[in-house]
PDB file of N, CA and C in Angstrom:
ATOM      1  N   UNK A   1     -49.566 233.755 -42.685  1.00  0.00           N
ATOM      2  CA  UNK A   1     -50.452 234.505 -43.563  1.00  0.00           C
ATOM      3  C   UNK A   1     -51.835 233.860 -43.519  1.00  0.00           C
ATOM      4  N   UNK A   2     -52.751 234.715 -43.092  1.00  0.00           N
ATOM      5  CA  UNK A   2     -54.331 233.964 -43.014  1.00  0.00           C
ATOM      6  C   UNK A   2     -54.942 234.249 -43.984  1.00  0.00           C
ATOM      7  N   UNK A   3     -54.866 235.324 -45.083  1.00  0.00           N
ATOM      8  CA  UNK A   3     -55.534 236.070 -45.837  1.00  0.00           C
ATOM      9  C   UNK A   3     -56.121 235.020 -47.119  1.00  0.00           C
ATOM     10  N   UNK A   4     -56.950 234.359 -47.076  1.00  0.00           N
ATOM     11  CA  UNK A   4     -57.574 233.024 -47.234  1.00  0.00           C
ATOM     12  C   UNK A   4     -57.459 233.083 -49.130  1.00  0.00           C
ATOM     13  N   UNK A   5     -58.345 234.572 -49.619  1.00  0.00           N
ATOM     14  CA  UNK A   5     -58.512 234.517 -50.776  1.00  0.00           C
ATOM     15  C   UNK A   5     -56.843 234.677 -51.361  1.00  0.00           C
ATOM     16  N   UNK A   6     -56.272 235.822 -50.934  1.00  0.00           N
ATOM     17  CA  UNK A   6     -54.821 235.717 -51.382  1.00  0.00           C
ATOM     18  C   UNK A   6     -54.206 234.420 -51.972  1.00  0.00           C
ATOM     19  N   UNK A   7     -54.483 233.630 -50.585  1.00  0.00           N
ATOM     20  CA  UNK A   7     -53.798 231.995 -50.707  1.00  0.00           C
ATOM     21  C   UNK A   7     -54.155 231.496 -52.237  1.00  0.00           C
ATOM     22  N   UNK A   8     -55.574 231.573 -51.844  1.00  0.00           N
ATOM     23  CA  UNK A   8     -56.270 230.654 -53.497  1.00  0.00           C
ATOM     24  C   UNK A   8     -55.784 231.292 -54.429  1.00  0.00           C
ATOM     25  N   UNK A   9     -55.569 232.528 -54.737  1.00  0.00           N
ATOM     26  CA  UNK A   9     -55.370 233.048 -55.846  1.00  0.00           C
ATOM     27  C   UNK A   9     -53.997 232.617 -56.341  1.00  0.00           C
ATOM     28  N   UNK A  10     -52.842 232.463 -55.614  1.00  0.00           N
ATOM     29  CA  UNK A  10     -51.610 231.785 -55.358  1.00  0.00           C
ATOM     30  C   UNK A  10     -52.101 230.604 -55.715  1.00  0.00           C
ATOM     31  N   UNK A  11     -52.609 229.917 -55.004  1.00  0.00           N
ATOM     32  CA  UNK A  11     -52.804 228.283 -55.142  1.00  0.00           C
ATOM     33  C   UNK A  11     -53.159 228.217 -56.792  1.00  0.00           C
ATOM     34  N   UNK A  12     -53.617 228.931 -57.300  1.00  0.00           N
ATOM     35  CA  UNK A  12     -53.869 228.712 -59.080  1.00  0.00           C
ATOM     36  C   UNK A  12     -53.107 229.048 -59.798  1.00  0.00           C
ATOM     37  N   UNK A  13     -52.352 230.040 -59.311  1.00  0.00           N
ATOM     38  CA  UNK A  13     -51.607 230.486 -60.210  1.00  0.00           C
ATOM     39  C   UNK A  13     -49.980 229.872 -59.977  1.00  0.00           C
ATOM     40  N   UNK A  14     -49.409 229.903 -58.536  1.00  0.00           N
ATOM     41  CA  UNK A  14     -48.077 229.702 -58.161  1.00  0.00           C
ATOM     42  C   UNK A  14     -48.130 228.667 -57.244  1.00  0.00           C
ATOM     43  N   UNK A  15     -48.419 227.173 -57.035  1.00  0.00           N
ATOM     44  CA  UNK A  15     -49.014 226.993 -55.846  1.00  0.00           C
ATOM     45  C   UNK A  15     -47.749 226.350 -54.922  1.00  0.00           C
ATOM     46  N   UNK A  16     -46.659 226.097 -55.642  1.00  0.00           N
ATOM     47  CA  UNK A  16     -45.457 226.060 -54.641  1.00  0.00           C
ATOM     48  C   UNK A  16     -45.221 227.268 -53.692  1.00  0.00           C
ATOM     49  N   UNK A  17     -45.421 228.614 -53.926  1.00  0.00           N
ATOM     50  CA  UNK A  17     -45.561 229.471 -53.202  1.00  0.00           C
ATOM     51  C   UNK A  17     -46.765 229.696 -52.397  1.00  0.00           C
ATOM     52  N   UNK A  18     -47.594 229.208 -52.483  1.00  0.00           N
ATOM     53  CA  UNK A  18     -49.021 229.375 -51.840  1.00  0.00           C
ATOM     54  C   UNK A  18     -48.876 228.385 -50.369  1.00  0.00           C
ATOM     55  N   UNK A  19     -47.986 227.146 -51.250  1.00  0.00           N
ATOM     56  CA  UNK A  19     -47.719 226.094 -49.680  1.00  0.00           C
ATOM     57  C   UNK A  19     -46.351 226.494 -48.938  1.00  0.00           C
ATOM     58  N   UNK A  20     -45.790 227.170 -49.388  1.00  0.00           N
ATOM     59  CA  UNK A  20     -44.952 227.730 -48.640  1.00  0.00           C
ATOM     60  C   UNK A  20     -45.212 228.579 -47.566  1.00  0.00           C
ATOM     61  N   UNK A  21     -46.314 229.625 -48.067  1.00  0.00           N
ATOM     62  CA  UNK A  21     -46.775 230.932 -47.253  1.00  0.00           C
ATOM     63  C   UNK A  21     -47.470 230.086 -46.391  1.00  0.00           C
ATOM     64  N   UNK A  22     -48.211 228.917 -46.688  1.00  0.00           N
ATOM     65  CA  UNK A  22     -49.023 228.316 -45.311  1.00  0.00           C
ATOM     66  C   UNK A  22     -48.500 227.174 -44.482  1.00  0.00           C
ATOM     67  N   UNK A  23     -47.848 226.643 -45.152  1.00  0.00           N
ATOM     68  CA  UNK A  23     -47.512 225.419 -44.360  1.00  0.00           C
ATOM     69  C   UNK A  23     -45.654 225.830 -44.359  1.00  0.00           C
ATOM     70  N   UNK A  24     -44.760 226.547 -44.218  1.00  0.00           N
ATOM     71  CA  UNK A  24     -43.737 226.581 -44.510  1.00  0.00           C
ATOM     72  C   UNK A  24     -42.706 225.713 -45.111  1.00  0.00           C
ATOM     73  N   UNK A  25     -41.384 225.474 -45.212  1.00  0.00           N
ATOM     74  CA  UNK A  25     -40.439 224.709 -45.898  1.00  0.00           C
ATOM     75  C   UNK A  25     -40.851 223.501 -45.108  1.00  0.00           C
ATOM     76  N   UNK A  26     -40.997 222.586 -45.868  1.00  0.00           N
ATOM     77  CA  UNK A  26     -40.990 220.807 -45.893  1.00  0.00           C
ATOM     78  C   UNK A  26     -41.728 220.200 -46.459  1.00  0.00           C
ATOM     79  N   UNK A  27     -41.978 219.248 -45.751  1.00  0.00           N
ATOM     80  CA  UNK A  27     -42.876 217.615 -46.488  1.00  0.00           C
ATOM     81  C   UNK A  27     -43.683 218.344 -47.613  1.00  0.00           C
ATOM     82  N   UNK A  28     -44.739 219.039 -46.958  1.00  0.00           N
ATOM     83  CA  UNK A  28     -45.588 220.047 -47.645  1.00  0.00           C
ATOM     84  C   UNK A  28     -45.204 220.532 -49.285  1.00  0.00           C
ATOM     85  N   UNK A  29     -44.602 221.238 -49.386  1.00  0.00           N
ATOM     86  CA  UNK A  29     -43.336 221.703 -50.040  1.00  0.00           C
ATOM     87  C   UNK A  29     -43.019 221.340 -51.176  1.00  0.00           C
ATOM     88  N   UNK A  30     -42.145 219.918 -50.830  1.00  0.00           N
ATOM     89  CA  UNK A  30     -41.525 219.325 -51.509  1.00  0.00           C
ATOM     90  C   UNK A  30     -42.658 218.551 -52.471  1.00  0.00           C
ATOM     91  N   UNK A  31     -43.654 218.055 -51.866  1.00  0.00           N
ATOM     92  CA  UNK A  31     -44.941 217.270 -52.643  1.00  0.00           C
ATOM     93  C   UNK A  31     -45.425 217.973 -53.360  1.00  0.00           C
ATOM     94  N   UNK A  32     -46.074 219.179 -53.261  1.00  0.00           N
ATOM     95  CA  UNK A  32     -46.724 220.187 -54.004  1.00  0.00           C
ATOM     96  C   UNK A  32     -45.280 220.387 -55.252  1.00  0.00           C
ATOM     97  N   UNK A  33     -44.076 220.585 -54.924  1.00  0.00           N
ATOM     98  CA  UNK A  33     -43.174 220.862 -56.149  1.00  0.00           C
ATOM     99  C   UNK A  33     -43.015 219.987 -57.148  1.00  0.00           C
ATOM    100  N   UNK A  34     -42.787 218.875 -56.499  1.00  0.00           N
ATOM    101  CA  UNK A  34     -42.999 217.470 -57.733  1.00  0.00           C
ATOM    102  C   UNK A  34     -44.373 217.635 -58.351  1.00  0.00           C
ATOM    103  N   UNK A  35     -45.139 217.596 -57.827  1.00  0.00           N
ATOM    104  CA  UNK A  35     -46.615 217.363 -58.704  1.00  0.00           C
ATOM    105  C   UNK A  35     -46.974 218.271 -59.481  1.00  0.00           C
ATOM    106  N   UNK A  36     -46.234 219.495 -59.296  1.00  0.00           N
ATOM    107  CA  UNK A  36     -46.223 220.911 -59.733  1.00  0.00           C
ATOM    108  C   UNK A  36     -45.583 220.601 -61.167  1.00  0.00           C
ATOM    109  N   UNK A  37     -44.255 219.573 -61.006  1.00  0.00           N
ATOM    110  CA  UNK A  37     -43.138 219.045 -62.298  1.00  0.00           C
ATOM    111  C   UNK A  37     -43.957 218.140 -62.755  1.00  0.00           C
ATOM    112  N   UNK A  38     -44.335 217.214 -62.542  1.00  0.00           N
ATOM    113  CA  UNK A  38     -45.063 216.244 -62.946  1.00  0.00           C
ATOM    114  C   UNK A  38     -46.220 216.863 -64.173  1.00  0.00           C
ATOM    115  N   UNK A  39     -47.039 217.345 -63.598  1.00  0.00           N
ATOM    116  CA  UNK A  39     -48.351 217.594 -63.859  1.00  0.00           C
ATOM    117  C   UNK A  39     -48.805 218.840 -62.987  1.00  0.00           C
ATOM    118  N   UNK A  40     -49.059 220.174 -63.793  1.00  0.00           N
ATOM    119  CA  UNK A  40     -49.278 221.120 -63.118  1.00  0.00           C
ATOM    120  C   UNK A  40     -50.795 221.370 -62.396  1.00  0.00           C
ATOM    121  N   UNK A  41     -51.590 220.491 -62.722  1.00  0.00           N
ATOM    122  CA  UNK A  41     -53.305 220.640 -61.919  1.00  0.00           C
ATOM    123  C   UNK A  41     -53.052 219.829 -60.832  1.00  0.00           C
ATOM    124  N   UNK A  42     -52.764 218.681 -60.565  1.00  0.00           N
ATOM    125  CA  UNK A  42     -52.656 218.087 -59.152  1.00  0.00           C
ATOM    126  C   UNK A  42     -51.665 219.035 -58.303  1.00  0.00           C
ATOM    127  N   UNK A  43     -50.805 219.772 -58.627  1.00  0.00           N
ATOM    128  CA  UNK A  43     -50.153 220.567 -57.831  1.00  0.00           C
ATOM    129  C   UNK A  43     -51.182 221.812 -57.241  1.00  0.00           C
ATOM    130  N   UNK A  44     -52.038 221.883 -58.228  1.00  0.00           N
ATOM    131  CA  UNK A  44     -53.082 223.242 -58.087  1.00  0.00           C
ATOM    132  C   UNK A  44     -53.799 222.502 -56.760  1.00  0.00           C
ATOM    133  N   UNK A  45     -54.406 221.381 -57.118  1.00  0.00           N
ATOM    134  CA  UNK A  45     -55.475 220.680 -56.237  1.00  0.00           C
ATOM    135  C   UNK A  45     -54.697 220.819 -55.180  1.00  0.00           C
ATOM    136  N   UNK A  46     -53.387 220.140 -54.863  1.00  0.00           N
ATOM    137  CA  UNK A  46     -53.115 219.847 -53.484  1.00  0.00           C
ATOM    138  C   UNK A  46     -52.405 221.415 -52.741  1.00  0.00           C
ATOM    139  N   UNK A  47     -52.293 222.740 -53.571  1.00  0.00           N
ATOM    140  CA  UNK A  47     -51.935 223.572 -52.786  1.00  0.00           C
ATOM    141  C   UNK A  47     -53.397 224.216 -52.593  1.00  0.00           C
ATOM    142  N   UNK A  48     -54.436 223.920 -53.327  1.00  0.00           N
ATOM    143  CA  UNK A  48     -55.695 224.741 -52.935  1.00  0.00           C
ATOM    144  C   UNK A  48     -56.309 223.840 -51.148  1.00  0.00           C
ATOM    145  N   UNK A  49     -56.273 222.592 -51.411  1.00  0.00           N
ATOM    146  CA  UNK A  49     -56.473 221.396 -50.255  1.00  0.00           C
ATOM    147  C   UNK A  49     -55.808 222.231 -49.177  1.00  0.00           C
ATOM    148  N   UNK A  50     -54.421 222.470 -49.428  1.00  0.00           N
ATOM    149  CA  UNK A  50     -53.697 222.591 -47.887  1.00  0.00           C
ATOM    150  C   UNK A  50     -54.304 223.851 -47.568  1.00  0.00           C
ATOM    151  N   UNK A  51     -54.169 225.142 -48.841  1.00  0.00           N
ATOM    152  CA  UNK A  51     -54.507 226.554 -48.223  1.00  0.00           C
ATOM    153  C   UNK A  51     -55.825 226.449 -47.347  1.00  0.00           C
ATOM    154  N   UNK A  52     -57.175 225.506 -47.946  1.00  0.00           N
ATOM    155  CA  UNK A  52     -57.984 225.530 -47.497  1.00  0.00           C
ATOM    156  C   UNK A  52     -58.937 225.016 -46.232  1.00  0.00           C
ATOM    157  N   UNK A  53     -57.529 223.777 -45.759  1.00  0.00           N
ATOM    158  CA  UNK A  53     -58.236 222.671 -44.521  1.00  0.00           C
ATOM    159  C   UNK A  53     -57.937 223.765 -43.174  1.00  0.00           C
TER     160      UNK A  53
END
């Protein structure tokens, strides 16, 4: 999925799904889900980071 703004909009709102659609199942993934449990803004940051490099 390239559709860039889509991503971000995901990345704020859902961003375990946002790193899924770009980077598929793994490492990726799994980091964004913890940080997602942890603390839901560093999960935002690091799925907006991946959608966007």
């Amino acid at each position: 999925m390239d559709n860039k703004i889509v991503l971000i909009i995901l990345s704020i709102f859902l961003p375990p799904i946002a790193v899924f659609l770009k980077a598929g199942a793994g490492k990726d993934l799994i980091i964004n889900i913890v940080l997602c449990f942890l603390f839901f803004i560093p999960g935002v940051i690091h799925a907006l980071w991946l959608c966007t490099k």
